[in-house]
N, C-alpha and C. Protein backbone atom coordinates (compact mmCIF):
# COMPACT_ATOMS: atom_id res chain seq x y z
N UNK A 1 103.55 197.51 35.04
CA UNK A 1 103.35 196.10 34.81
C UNK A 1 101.86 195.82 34.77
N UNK A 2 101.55 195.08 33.66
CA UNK A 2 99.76 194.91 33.70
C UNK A 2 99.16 193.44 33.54
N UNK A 3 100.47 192.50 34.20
CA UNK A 3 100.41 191.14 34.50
C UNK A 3 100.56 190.35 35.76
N UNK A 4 100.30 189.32 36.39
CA UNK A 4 100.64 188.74 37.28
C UNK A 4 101.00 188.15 36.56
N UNK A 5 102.53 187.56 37.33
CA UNK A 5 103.42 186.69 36.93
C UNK A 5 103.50 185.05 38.27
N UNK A 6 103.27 184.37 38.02
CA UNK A 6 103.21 183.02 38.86
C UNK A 6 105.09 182.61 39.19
N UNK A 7 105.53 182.65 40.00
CA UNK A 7 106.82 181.84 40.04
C UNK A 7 106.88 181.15 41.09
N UNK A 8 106.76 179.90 41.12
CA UNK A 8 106.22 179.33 42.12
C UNK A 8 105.38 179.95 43.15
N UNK A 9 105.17 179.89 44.97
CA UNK A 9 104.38 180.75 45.45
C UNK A 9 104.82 182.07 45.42
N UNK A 10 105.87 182.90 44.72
CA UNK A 10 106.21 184.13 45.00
C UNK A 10 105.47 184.42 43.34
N UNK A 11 104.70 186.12 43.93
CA UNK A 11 104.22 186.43 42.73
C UNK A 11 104.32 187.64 42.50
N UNK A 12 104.59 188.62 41.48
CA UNK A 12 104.64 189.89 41.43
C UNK A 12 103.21 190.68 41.39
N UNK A 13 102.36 191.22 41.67
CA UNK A 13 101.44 192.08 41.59
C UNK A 13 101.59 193.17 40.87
N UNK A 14 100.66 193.20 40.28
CA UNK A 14 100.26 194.44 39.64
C UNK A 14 99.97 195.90 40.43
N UNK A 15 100.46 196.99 39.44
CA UNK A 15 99.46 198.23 40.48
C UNK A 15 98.23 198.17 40.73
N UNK A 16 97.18 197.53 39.56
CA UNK A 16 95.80 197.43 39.45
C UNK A 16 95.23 196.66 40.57
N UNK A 17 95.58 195.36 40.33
CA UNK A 17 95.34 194.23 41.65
C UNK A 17 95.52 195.31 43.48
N UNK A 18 96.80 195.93 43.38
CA UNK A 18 97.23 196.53 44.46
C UNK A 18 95.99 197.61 45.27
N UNK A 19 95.83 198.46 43.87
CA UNK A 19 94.73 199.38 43.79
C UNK A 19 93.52 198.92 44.54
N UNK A 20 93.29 197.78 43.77
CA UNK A 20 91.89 197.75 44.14
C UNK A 20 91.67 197.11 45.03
N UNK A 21 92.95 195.73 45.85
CA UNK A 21 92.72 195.26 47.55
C UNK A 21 92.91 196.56 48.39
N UNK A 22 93.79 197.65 47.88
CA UNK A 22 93.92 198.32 49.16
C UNK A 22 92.08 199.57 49.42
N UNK A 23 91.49 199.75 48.24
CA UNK A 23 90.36 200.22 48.49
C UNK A 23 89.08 199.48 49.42
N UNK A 24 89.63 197.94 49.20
CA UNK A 24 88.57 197.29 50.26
C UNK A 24 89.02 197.49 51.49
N UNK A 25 88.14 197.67 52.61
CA UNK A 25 88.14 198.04 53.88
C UNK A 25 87.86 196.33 54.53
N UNK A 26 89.17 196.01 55.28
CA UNK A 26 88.81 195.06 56.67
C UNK A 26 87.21 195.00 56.99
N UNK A 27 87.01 193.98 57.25
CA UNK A 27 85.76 193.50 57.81
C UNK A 27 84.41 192.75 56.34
N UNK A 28 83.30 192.90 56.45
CA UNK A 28 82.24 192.27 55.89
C UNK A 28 82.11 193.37 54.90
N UNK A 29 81.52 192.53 53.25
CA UNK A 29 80.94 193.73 52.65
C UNK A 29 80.21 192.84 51.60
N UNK A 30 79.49 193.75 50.64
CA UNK A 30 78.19 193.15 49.62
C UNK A 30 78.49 193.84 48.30
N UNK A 31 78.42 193.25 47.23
CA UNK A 31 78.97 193.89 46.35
C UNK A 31 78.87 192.77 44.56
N UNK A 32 79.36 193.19 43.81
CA UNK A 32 79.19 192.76 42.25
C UNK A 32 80.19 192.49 41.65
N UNK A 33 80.29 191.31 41.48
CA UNK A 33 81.13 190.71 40.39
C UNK A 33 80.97 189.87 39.27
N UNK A 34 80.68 190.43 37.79
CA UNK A 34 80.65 189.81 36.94
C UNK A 34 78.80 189.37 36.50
N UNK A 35 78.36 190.41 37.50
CA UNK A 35 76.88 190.68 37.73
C UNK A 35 76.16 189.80 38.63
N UNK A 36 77.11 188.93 39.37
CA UNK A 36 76.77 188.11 40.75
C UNK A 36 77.19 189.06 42.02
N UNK A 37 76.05 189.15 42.61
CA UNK A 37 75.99 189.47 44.57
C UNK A 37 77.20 188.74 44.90
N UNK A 38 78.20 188.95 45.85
CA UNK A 38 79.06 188.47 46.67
C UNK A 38 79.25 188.88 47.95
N UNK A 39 79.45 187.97 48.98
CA UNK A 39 79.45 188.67 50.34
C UNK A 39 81.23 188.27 50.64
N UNK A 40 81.87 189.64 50.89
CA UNK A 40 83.56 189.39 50.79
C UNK A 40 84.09 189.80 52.19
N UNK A 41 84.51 189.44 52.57
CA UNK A 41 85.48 189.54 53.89
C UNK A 41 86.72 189.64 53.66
N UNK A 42 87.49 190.72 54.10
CA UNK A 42 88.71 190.77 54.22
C UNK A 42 89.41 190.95 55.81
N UNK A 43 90.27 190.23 56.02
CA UNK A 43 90.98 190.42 57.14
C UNK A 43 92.51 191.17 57.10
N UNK A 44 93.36 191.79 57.56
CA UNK A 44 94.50 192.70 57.62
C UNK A 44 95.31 192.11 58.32
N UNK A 45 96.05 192.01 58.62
CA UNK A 45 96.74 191.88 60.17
C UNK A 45 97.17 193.35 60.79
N UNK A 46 97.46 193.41 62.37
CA UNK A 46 97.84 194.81 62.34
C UNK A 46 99.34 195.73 61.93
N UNK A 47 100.05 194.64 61.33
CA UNK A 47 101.51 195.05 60.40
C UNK A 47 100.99 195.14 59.46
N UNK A 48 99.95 194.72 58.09
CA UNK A 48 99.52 195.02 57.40
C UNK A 48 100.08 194.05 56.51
N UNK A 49 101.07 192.80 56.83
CA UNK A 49 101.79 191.73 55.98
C UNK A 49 101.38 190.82 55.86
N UNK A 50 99.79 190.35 56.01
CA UNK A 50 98.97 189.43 55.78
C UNK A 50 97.81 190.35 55.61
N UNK A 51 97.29 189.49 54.31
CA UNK A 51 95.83 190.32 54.32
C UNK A 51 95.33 188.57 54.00
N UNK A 52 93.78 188.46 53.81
CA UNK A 52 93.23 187.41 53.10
C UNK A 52 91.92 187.82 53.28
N UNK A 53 91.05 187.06 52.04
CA UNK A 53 89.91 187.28 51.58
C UNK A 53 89.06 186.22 51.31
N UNK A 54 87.66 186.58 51.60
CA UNK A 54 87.51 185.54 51.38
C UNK A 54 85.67 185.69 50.66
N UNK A 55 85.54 185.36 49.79
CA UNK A 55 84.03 185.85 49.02
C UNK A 55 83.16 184.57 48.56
N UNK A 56 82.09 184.61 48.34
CA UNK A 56 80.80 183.83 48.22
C UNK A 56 79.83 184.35 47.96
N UNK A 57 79.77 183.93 46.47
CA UNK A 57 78.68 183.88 45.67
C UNK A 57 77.20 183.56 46.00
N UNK A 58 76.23 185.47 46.29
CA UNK A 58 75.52 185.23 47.51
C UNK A 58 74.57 184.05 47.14
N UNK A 59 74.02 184.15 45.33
CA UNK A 59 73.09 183.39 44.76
C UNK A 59 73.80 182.08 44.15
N UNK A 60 74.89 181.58 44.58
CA UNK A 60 75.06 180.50 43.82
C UNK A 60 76.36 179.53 44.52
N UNK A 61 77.33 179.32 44.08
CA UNK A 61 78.12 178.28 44.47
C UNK A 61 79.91 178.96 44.48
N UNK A 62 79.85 179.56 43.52
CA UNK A 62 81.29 180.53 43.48
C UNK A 62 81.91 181.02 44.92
N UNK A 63 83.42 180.81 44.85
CA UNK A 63 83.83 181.21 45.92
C UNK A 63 85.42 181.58 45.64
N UNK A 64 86.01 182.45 46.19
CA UNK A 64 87.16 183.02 45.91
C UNK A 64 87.81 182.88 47.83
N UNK A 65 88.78 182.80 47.17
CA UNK A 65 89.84 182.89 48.84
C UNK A 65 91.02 182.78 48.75
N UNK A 66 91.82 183.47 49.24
CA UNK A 66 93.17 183.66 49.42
C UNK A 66 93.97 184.14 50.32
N UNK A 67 95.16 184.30 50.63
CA UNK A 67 95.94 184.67 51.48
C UNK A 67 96.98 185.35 50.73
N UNK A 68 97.38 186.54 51.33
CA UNK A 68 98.34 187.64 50.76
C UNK A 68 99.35 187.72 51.61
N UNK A 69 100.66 187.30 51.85
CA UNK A 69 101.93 187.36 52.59
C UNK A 69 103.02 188.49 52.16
N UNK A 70 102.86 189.51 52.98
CA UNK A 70 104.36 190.49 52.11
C UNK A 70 105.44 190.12 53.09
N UNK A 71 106.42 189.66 51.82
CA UNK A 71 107.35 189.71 52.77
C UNK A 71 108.55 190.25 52.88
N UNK A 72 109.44 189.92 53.70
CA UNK A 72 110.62 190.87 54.30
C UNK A 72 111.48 190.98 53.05
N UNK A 73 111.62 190.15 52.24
CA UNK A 73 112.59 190.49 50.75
C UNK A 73 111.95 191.31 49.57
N UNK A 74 110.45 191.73 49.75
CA UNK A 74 110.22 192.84 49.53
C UNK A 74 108.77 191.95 48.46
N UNK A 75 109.11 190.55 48.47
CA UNK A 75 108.42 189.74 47.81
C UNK A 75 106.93 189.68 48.12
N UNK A 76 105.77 189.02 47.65
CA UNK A 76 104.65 189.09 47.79
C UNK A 76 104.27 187.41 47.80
N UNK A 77 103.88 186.52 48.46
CA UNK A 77 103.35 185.74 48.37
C UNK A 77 101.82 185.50 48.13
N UNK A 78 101.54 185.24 47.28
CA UNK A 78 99.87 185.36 47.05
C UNK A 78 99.34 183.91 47.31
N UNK A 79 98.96 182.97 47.41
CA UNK A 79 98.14 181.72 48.06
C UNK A 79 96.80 182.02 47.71
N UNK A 80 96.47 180.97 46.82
CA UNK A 80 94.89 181.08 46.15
C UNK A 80 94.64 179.91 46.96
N UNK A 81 93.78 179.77 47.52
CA UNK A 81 92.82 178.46 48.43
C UNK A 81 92.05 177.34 46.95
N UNK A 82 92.76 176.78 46.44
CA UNK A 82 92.26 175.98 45.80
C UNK A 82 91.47 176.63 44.08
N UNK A 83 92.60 177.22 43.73
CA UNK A 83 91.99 178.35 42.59
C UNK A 83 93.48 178.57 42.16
N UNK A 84 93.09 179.52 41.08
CA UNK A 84 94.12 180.35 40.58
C UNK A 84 94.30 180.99 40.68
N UNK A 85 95.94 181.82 40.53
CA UNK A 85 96.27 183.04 41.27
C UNK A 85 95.27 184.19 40.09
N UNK A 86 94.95 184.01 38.71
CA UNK A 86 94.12 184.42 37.78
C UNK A 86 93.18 184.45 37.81
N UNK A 87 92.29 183.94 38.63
CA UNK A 87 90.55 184.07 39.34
C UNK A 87 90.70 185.33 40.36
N UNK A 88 91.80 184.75 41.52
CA UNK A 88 91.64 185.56 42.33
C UNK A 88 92.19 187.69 42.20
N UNK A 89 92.97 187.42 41.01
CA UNK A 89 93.57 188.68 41.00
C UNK A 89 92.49 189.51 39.84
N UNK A 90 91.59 188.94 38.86
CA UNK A 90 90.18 189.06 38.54
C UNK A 90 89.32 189.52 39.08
N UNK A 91 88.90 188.83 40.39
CA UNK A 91 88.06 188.99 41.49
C UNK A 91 88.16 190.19 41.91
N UNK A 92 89.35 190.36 42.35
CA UNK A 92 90.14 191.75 42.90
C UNK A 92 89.78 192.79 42.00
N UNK A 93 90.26 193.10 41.14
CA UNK A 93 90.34 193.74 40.31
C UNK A 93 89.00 194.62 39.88
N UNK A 94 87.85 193.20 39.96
CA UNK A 94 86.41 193.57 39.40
C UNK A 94 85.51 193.64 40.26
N UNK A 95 85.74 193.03 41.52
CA UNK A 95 84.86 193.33 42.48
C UNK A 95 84.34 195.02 42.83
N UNK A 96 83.18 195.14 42.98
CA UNK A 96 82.38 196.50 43.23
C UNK A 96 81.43 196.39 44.56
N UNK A 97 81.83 197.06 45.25
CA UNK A 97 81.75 197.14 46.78
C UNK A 97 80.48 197.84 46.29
N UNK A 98 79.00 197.17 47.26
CA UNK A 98 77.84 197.94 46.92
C UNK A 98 77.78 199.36 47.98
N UNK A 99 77.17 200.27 47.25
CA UNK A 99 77.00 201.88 47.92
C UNK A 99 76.81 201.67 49.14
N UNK A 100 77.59 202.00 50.19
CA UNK A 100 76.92 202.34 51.65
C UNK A 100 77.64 200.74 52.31
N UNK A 101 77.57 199.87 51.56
CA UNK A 101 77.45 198.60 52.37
C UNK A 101 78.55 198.43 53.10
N UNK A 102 79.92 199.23 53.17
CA UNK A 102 80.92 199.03 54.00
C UNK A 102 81.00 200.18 55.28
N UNK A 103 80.03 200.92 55.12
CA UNK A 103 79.53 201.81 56.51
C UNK A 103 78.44 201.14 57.07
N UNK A 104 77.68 200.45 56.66
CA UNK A 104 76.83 199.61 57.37
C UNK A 104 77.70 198.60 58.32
N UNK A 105 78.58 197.76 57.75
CA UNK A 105 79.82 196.95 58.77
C UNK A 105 80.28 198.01 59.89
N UNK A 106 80.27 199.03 59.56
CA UNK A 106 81.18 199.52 60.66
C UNK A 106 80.30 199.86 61.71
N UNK A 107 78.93 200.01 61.76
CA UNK A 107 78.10 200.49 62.98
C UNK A 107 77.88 199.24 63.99
């Protein structure tokens, strides 16, 4: 599948989208999107059935945020904070974690 599909708040995900939240690592990071600096935070829970994110455009006004719900019917709830589920699965997708900058969070 190489679409997000909107049905009300339940949404199907892509492998791509999938791919590329599960390569970001929990906590603070610095990184490129669309040739803008962003400083992105992701949080997990420790079941792993909430994630959310949350990024800012280091030089400007842009901001991405969302909440990711998996749930027990096997469904995905995605929750864009005042956006589209099409910004945010973009974001995802294109965001580039800068070299080193997510081992720097961890010290």
């Amino acid at each position: 599948m190489h679409e997000v599909s909107d049905i009300g708040a339940m949404v199907r995900l892509d492998s791509a989208f999938e791919a590329a939240l599960s390569k970001l690592s929990a906590g603070f990071s610095t990184g490129r999107y669309l040739g803008l600096r962003y400083g992105v935070t992701i949080a997990r829970s420790a079941d792993a059935r909430r994630v959310s994110l949350f990024a800012r455009d280091l030089g400007g006004t842009d901001i991405v945020s969302f909440n990711l719900y998996r749930m027990k019917s096997g469904e995905d709830a995605l929750r864009p904070c005042e956006m589209s589920s099409t910004k945010v699965v973009q974001f995802v997708k294109g965001y580039i974690v800068d070299a080193g900058a997510e081992d720097a969070t961890r010290s």
